[in-house]
C-alpha atoms as a PDB file:
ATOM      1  CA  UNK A   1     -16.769   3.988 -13.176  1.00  0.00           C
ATOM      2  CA  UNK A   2     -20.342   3.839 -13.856  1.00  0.00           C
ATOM      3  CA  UNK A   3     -22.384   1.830 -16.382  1.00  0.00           C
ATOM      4  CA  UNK A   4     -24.168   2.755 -19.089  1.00  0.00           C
ATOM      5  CA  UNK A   5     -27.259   1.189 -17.942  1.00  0.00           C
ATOM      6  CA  UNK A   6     -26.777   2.533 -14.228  1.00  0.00           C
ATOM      7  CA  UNK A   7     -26.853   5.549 -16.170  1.00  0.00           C
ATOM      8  CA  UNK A   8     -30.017   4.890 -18.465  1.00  0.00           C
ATOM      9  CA  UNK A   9     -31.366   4.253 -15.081  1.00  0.00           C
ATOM     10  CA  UNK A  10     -31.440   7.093 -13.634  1.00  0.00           C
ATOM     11  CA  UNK A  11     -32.995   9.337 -16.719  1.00  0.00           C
ATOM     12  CA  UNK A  12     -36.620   9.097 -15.000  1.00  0.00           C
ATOM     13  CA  UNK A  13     -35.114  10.531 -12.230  1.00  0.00           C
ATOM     14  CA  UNK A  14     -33.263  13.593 -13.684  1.00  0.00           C
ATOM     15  CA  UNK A  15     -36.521  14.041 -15.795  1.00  0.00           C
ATOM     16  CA  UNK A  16     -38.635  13.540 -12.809  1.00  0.00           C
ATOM     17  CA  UNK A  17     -36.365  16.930 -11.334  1.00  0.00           C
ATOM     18  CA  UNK A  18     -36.321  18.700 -14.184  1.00  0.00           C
ATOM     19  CA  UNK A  19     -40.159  18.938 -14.429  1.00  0.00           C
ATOM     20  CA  UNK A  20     -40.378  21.783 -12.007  1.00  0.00           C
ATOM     21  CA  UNK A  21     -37.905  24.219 -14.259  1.00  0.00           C
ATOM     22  CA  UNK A  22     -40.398  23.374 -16.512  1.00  0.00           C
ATOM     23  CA  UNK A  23     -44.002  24.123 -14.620  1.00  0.00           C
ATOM     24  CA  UNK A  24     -42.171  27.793 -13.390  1.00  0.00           C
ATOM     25  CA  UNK A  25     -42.968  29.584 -16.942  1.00  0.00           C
ATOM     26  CA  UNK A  26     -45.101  32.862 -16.324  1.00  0.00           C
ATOM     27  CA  UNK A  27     -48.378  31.498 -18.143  1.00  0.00           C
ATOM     28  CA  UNK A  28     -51.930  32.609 -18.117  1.00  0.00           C
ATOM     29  CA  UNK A  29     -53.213  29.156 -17.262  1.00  0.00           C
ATOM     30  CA  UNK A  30     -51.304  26.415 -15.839  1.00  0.00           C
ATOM     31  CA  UNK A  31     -50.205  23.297 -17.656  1.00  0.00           C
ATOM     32  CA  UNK A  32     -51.231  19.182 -17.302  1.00  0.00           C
ATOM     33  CA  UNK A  33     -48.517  19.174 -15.089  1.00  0.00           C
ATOM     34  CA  UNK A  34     -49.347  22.052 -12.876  1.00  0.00           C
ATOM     35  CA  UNK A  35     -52.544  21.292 -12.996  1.00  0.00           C
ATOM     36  CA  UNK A  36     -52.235  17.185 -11.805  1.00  0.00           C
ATOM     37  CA  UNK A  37     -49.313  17.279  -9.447  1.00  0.00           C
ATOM     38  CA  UNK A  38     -50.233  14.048  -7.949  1.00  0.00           C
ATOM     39  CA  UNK A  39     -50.810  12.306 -10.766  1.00  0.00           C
ATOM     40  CA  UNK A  40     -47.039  13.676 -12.345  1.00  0.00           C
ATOM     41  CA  UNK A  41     -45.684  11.817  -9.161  1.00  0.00           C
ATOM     42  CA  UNK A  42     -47.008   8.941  -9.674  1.00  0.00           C
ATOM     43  CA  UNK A  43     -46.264   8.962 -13.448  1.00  0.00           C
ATOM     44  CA  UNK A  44     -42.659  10.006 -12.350  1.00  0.00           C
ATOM     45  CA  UNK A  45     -42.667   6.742  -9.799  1.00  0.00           C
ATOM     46  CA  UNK A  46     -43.807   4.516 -12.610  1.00  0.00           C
ATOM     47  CA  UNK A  47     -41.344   4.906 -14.786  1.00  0.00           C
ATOM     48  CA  UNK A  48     -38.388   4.838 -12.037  1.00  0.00           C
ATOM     49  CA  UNK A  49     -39.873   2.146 -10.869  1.00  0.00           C
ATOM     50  CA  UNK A  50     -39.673   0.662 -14.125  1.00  0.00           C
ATOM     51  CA  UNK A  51     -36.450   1.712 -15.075  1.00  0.00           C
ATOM     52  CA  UNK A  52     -34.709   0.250 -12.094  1.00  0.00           C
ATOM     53  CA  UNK A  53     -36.204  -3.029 -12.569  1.00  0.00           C
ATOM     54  CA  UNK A  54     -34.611  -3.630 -16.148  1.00  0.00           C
ATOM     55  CA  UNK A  55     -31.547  -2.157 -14.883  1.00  0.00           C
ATOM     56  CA  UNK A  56     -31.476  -4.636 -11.870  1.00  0.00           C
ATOM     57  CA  UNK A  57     -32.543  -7.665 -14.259  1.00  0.00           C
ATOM     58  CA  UNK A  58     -29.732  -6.305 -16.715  1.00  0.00           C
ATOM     59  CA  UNK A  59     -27.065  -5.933 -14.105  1.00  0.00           C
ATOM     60  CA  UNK A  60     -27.995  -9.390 -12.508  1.00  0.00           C
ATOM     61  CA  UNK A  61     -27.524 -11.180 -15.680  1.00  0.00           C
ATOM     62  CA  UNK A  62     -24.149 -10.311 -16.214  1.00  0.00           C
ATOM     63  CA  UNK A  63     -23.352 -11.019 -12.711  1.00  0.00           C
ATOM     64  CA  UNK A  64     -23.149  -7.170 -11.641  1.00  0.00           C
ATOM     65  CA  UNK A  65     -23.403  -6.094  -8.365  1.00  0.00           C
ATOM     66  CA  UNK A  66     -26.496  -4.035  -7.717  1.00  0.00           C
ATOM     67  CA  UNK A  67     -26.572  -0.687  -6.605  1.00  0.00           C
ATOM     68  CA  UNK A  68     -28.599   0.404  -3.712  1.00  0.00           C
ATOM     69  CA  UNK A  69     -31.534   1.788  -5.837  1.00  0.00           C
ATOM     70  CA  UNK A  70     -31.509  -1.608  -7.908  1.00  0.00           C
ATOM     71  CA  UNK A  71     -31.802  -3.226  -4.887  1.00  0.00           C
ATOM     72  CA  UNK A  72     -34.599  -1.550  -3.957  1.00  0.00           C
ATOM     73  CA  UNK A  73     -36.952  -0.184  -6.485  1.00  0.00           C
ATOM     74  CA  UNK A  74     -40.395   0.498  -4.864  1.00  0.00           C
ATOM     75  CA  UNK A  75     -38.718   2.803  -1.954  1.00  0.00           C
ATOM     76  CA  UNK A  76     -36.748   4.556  -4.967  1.00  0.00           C
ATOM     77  CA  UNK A  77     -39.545   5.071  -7.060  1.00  0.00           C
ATOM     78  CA  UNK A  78     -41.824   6.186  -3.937  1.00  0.00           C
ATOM     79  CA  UNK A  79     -39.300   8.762  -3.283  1.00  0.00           C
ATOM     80  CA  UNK A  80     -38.874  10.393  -7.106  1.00  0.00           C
ATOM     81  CA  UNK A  81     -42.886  10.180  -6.944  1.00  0.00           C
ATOM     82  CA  UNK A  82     -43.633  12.315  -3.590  1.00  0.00           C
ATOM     83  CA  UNK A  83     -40.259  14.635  -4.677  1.00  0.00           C
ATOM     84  CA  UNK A  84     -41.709  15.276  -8.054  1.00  0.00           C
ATOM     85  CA  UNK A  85     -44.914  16.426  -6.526  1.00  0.00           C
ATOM     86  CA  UNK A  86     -43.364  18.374  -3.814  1.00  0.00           C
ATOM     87  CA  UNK A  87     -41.160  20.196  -6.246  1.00  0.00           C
ATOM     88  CA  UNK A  88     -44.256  20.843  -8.645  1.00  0.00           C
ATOM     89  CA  UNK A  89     -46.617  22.165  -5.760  1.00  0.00           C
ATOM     90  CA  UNK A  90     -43.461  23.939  -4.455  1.00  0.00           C
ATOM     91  CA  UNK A  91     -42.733  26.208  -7.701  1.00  0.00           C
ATOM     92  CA  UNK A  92     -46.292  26.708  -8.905  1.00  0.00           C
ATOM     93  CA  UNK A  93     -47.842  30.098  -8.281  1.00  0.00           C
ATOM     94  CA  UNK A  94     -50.941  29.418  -6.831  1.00  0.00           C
END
């Protein structure tokens, strides 16, 4: 069963992935975030990053096992960074 703050954790994440649904609207000119892919992925890294750390410290201090992202935060958050910009350069038309 998971936790809720396993959970909680992983909302930068699901955001992160649902940015791209969001930068495919038919517009005239693109948005910040078509516009600044890289810096999206970075933004998306920072805050999984982030988010992983308080989970681990959470989890820790009740004793909780940690789960493999918790356990490694950087490598987590480097991933959701370079995926959010691949998916944003992916499903922008150029």
């Amino acid at each position: 069963m998971t936790s809720r703050k396993t959970v909680l954790a992983f909302i930068p994440a699901a955001l992160a992935l649902m940015v791209p649904a969001l930068a495919q609207a038919p517009m005239h000119r693109p948005n910040i975030i078509q516009r600044h892919p890289t810096l999206t992925g970075i933004g998306a890294g920072v805050a999984t990053h982030h988010a992983l750390k308080v989970a681990a410290r959470n989890a820790k201090a009740h004793g909780q096992k940690l789960n493999f992202a918790e356990r490694h935060p950087t490598m987590s958050a480097l991933g959701a960074g370079a995926l959010t910009r691949h998916e944003i350069k992916a499903h922008t038309a150029h």
